[in-house]
C-alpha atoms as a PDB file:
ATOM      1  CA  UNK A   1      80.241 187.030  90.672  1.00  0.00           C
ATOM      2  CA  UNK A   2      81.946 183.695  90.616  1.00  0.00           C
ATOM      3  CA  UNK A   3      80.887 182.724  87.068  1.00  0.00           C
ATOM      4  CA  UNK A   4      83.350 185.430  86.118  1.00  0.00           C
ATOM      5  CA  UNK A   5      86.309 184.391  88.108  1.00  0.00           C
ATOM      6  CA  UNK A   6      88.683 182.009  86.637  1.00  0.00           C
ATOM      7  CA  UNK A   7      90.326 178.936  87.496  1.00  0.00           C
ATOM      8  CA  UNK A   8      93.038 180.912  88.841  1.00  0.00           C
ATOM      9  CA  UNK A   9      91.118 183.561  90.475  1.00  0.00           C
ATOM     10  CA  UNK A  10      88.948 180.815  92.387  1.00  0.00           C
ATOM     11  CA  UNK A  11      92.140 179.390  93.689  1.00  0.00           C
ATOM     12  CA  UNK A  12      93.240 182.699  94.938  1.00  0.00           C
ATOM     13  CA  UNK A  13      90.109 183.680  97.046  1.00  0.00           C
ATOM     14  CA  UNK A  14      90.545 179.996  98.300  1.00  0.00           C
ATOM     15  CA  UNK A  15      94.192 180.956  99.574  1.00  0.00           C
ATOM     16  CA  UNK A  16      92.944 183.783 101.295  1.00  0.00           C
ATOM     17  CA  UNK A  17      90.240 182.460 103.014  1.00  0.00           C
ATOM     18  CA  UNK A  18      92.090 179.477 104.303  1.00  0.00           C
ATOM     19  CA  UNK A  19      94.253 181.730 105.056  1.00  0.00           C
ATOM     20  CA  UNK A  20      91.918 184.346 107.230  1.00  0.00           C
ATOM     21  CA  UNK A  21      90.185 181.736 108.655  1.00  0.00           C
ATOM     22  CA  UNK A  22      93.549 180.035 110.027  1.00  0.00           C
ATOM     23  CA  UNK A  23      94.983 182.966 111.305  1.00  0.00           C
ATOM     24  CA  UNK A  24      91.804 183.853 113.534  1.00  0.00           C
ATOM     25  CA  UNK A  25      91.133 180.398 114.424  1.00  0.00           C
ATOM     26  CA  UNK A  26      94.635 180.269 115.659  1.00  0.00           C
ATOM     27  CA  UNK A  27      94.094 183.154 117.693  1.00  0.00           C
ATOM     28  CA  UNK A  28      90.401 182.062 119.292  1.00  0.00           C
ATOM     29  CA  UNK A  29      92.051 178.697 120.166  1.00  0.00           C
ATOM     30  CA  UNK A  30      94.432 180.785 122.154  1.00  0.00           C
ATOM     31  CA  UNK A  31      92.599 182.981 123.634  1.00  0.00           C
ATOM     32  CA  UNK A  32      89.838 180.203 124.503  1.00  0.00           C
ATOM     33  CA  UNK A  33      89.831 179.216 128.491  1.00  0.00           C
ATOM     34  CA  UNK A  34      87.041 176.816 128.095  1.00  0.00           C
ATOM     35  CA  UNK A  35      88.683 172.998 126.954  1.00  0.00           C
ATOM     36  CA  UNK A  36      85.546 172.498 124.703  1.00  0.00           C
ATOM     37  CA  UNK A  37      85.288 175.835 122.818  1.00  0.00           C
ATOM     38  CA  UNK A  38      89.720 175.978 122.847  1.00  0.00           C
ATOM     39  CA  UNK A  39      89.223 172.223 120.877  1.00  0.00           C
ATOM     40  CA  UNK A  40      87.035 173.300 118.460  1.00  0.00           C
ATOM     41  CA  UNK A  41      88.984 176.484 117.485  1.00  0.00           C
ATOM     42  CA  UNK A  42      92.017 174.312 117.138  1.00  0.00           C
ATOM     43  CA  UNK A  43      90.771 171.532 115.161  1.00  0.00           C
ATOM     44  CA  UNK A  44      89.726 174.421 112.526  1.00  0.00           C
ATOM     45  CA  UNK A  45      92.733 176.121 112.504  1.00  0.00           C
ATOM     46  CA  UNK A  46      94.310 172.687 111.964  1.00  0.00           C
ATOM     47  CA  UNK A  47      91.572 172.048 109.077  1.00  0.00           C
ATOM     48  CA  UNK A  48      92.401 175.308 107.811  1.00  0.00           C
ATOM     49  CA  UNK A  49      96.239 174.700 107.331  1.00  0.00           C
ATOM     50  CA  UNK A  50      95.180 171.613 105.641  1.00  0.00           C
ATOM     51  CA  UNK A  51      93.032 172.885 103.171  1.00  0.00           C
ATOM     52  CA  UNK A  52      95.596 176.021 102.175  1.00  0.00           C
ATOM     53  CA  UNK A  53      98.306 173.842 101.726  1.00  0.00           C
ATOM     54  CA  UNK A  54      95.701 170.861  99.816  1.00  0.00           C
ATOM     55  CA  UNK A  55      94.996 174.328  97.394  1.00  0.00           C
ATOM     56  CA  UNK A  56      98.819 174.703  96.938  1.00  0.00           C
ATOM     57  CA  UNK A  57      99.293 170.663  96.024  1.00  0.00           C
ATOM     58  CA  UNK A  58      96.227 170.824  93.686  1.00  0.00           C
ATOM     59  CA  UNK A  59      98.036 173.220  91.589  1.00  0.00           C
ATOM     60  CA  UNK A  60     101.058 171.451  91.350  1.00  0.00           C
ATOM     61  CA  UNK A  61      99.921 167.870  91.197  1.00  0.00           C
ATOM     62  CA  UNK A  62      97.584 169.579  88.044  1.00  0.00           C
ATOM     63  CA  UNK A  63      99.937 171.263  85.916  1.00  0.00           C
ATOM     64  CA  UNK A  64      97.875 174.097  85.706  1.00  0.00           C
ATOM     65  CA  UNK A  65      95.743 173.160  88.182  1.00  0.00           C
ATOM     66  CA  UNK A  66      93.309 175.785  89.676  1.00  0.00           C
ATOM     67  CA  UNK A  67      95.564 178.616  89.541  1.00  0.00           C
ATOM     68  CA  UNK A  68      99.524 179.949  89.475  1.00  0.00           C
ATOM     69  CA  UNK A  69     102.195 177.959  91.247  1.00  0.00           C
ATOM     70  CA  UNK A  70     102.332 179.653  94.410  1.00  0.00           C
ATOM     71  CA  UNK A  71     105.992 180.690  93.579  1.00  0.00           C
ATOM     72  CA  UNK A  72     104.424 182.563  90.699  1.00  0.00           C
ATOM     73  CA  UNK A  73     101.609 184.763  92.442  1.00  0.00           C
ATOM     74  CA  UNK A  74     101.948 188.228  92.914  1.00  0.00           C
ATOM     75  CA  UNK A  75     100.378 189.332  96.373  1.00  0.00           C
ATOM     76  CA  UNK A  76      99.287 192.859  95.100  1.00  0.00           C
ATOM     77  CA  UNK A  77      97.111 190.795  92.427  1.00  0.00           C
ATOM     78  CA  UNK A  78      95.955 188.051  95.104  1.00  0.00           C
ATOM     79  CA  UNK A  79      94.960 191.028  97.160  1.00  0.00           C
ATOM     80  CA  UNK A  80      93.431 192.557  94.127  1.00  0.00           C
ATOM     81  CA  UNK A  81      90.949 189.757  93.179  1.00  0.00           C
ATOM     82  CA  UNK A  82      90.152 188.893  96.981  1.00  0.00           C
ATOM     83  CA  UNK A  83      88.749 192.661  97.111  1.00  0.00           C
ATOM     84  CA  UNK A  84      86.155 192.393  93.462  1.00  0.00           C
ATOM     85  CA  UNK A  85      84.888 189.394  95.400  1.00  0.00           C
ATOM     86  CA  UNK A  86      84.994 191.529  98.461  1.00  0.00           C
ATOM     87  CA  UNK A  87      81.185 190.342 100.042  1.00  0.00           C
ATOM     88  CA  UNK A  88      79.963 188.881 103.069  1.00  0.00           C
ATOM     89  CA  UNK A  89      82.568 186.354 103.103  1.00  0.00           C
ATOM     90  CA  UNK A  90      85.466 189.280 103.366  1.00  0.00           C
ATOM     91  CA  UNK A  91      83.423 191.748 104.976  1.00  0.00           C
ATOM     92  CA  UNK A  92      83.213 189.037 107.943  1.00  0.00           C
ATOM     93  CA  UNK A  93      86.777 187.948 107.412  1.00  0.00           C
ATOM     94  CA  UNK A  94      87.646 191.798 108.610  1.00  0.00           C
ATOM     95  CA  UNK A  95      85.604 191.095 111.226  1.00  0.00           C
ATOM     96  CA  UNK A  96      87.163 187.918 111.959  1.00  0.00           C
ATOM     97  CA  UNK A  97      90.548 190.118 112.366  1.00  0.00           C
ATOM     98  CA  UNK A  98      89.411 192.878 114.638  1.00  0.00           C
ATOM     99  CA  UNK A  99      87.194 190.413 116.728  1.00  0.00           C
ATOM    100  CA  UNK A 100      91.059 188.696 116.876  1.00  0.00           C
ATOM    101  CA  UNK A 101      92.236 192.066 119.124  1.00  0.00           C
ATOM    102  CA  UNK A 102      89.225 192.214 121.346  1.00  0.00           C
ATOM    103  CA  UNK A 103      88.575 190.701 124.394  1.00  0.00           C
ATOM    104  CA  UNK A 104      87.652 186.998 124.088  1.00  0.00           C
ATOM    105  CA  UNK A 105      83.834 186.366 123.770  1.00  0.00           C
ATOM    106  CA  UNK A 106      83.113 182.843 122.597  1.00  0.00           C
ATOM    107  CA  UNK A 107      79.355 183.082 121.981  1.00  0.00           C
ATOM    108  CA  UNK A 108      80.768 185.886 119.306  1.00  0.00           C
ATOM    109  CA  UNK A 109      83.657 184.416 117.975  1.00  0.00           C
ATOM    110  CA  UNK A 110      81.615 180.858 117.167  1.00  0.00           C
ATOM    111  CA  UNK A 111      78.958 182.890 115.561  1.00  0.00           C
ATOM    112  CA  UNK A 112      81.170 184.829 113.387  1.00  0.00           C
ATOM    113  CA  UNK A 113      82.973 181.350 112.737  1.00  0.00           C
ATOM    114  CA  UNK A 114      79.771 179.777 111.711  1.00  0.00           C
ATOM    115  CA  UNK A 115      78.636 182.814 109.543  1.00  0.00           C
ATOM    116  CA  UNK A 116      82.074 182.094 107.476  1.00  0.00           C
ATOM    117  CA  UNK A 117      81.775 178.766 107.381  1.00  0.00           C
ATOM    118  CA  UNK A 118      78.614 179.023 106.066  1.00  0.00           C
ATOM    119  CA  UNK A 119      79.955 181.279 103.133  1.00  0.00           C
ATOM    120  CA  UNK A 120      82.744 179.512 102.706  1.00  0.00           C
ATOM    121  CA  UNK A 121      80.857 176.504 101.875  1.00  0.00           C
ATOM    122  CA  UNK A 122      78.474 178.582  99.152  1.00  0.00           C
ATOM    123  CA  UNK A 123      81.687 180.186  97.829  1.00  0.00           C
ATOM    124  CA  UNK A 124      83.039 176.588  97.004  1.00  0.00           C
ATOM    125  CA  UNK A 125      79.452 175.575  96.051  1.00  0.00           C
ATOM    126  CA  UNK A 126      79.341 177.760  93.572  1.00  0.00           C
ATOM    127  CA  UNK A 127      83.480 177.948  92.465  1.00  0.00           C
ATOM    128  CA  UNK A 128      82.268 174.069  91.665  1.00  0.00           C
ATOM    129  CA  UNK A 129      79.385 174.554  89.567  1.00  0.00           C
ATOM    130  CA  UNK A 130      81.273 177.202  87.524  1.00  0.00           C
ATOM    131  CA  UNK A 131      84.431 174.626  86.837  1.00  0.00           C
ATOM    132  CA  UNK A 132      84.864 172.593  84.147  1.00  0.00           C
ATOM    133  CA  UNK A 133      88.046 170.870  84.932  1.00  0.00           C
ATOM    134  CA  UNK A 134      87.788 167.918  86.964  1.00  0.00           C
ATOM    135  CA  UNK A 135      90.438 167.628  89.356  1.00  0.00           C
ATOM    136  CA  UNK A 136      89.426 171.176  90.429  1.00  0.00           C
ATOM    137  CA  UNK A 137      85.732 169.681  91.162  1.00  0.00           C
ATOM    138  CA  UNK A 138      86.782 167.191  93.334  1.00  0.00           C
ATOM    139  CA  UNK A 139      89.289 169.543  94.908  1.00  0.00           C
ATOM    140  CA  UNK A 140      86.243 172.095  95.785  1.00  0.00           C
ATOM    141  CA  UNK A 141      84.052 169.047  96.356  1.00  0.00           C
ATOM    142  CA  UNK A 142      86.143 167.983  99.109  1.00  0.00           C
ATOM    143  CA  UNK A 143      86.357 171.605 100.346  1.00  0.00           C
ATOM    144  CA  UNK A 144      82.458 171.921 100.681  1.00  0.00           C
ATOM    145  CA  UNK A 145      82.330 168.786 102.398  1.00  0.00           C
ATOM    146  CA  UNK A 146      84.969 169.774 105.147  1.00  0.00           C
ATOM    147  CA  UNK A 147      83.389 173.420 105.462  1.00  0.00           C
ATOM    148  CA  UNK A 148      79.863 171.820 105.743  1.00  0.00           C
ATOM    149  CA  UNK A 149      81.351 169.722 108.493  1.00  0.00           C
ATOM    150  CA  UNK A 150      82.805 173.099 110.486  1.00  0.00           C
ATOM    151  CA  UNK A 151      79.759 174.666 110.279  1.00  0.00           C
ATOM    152  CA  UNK A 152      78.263 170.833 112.279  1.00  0.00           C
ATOM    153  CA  UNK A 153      81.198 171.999 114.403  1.00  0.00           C
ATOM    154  CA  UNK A 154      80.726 175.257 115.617  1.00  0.00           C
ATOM    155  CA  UNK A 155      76.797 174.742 115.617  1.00  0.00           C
ATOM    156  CA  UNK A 156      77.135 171.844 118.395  1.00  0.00           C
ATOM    157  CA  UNK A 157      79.581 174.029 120.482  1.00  0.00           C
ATOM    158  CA  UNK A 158      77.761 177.114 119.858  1.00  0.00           C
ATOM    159  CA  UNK A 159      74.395 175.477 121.171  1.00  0.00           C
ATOM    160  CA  UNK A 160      76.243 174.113 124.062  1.00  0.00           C
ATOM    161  CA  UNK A 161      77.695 177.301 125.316  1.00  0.00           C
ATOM    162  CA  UNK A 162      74.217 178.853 124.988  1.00  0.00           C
ATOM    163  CA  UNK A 163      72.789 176.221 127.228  1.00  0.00           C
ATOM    164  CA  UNK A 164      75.458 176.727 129.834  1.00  0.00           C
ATOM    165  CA  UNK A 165      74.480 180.360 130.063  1.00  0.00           C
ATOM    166  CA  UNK A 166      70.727 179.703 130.194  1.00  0.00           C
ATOM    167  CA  UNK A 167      69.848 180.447 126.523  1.00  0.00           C
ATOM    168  CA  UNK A 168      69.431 177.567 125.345  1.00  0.00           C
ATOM    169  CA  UNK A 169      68.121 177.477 121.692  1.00  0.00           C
ATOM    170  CA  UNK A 170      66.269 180.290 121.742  1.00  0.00           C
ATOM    171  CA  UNK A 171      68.303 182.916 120.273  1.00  0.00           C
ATOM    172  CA  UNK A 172      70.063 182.223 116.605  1.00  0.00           C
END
């Protein structure tokens, strides 16, 4: 599907997953009691911020960049492409949402975290292989890279939480 997205449409399914992905790590880190699992969920919300608003200075810093000027978009055709790409990256960004209104469960909120991550980092794999422009490239390089280390992230705290409760590696 992302061979047929342009430029501009690959920067706006960036936005919104940045987006998503800060609004429910915002809320885990909140919600977190534990120290360890509270850090974690706040240094990706903080990673998240940072890579929505590295999206928005891409596009200005490229005339033309990888999309609209932000003060261009329309948010009924942001919210239009983000649904044709609407796969297992959005299907567990809805998730991501309603998991955000239940009661806490950090075994569950790090896996869903680490299933995003995951596609996050194949979305931008593949939004960089279909680019030709070159400050887009390293812009998505530098996305996979960050993503890849997230899912490092929630991996290590993930296996530690399931050691504390006497599961150990066993179940993935």
């Amino acid at each position: 599907m992302i061979q047929y997205l342009n430029e501009d449409e690959v920067y706006r399914v960036g936005l919104c997953i940045e987006q998503a992905g800060l609004e429910f790590y915002s809320k885990m880190a909140e919600k977190a009691e534990d120290p360890q699992t509270k850090r974690v969920f706040q240094r990706l919300a903080k990673d998240e911020k940072a890579h929505y608003a590295y999206f928005e200075s891409m596009q200005m810093k490229t005339a033309g960049g990888m999309g609209a000027a932000p003060v261009e978009q329309d948010e009924d055709v942001s919210r239009y492409v983000c649904s044709i790409v609407d796969g297992g990256i959005f299907r567990d960004l809805r998730e991501m949402e309603k998991l955000g209104r239940m009661t806490f469960d950090p075994e569950s909120a790090l896996e869903l975290a680490l299933r995003v991550e995951k596609d996050a980092v194949l979305y931008y794999t593949e939004a960089y292989k279909a680019n030709k422009k070159r400050s887009a490239r390293e812009a998505l390089a530098r996305l996979v890279a960050e993503e890849k280390s997230h899912v490092v992230q929630i991996s290590k705290r993930l296996e530690a939480l399931r050691k504390q409760s006497g599961r150990g590696e066993g179940k993935r």
